[in-house]
Protein backbone atom coordinates (compact mmCIF):
# COMPACT_ATOMS: atom_id res chain seq x y z
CA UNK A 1 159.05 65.31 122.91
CA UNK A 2 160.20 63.12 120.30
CA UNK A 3 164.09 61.88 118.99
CA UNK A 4 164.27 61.34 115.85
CA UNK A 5 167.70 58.46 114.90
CA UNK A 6 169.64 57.98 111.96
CA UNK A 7 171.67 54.75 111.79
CA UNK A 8 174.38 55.07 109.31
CA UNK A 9 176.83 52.50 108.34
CA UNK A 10 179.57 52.93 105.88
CA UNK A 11 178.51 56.39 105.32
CA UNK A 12 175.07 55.86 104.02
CA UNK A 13 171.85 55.87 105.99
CA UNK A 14 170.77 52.08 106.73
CA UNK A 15 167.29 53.45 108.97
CA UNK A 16 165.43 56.00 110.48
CA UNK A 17 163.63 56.01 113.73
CA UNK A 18 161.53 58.08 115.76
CA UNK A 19 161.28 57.65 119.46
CA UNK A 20 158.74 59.05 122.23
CA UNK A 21 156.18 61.34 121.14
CA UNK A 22 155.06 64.90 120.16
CA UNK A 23 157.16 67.42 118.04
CA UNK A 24 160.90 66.55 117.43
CA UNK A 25 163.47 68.77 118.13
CA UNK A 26 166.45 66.96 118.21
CA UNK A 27 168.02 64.43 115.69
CA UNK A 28 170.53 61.37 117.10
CA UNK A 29 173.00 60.61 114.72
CA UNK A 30 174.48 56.76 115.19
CA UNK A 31 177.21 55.75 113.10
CA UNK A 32 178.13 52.37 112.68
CA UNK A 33 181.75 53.03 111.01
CA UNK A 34 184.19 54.08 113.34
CA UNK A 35 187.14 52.66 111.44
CA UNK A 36 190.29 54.70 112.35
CA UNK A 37 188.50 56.35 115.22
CA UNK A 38 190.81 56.48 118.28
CA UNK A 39 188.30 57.62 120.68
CA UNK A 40 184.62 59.16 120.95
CA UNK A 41 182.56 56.31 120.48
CA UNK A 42 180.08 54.46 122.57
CA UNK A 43 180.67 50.82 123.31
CA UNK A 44 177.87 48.32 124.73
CA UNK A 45 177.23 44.44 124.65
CA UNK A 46 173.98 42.41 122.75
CA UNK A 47 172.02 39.89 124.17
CA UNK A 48 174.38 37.30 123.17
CA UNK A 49 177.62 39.29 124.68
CA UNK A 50 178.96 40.75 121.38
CA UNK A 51 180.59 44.09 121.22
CA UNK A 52 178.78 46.69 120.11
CA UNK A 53 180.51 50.19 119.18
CA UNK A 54 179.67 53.36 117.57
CA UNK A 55 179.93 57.07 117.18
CA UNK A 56 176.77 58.58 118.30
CA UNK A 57 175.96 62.46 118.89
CA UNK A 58 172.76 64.69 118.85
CA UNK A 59 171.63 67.80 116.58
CA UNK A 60 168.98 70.13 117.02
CA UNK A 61 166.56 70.34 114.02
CA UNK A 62 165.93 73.22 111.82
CA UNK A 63 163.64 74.59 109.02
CA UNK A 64 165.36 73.97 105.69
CA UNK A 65 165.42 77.77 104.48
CA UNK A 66 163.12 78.95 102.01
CA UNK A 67 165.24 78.89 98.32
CA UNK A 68 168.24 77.55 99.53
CA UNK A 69 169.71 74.47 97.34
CA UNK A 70 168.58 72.27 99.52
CA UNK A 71 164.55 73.42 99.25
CA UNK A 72 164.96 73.17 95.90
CA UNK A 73 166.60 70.07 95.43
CA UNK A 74 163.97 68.53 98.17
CA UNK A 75 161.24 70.72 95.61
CA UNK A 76 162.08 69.06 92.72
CA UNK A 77 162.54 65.26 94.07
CA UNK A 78 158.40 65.63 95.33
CA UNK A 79 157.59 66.82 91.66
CA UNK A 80 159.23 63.56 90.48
């Protein structure tokens, strides 16, 4: 099974990644801006010993329903 991860940073979506393979079910969301966060983020070091910290948490992925604003938005952006 497959992850699929969505960086954002300052609120807007910087990349998207998919890791392992098959079928994704599950969606990790890593968040960049934790300004004003007191706890609930992850903290780790880079290579060169920098501080790395950020809110991180995983959703399951569903169908976007059929006619919902969302379908039809998503609709209308592939007719261009």
């Amino acid at each position: 099974m497959s992850t699929i991860i969505i960086q954002l940073e300052g609120g807007l979506v910087q990349d998207v990644f998919i890791k392992g393979t098959g079928k994704p079910s599950k969606a990790t969301i890593v968040d960049f801006d934790i300004e004003g966060m007191v706890d609930g983020y992850t903290q780790a070091y880079d290579k060169e010993d920098c501080l790395l910290e950020a809110a991180i948490h995983t959703e399951s992925i569903h169908k976007i329903p059929i006619d919902c604003d969302l379908d039809r938005l998503f609709k209308a952006y592939k007719k261009g």
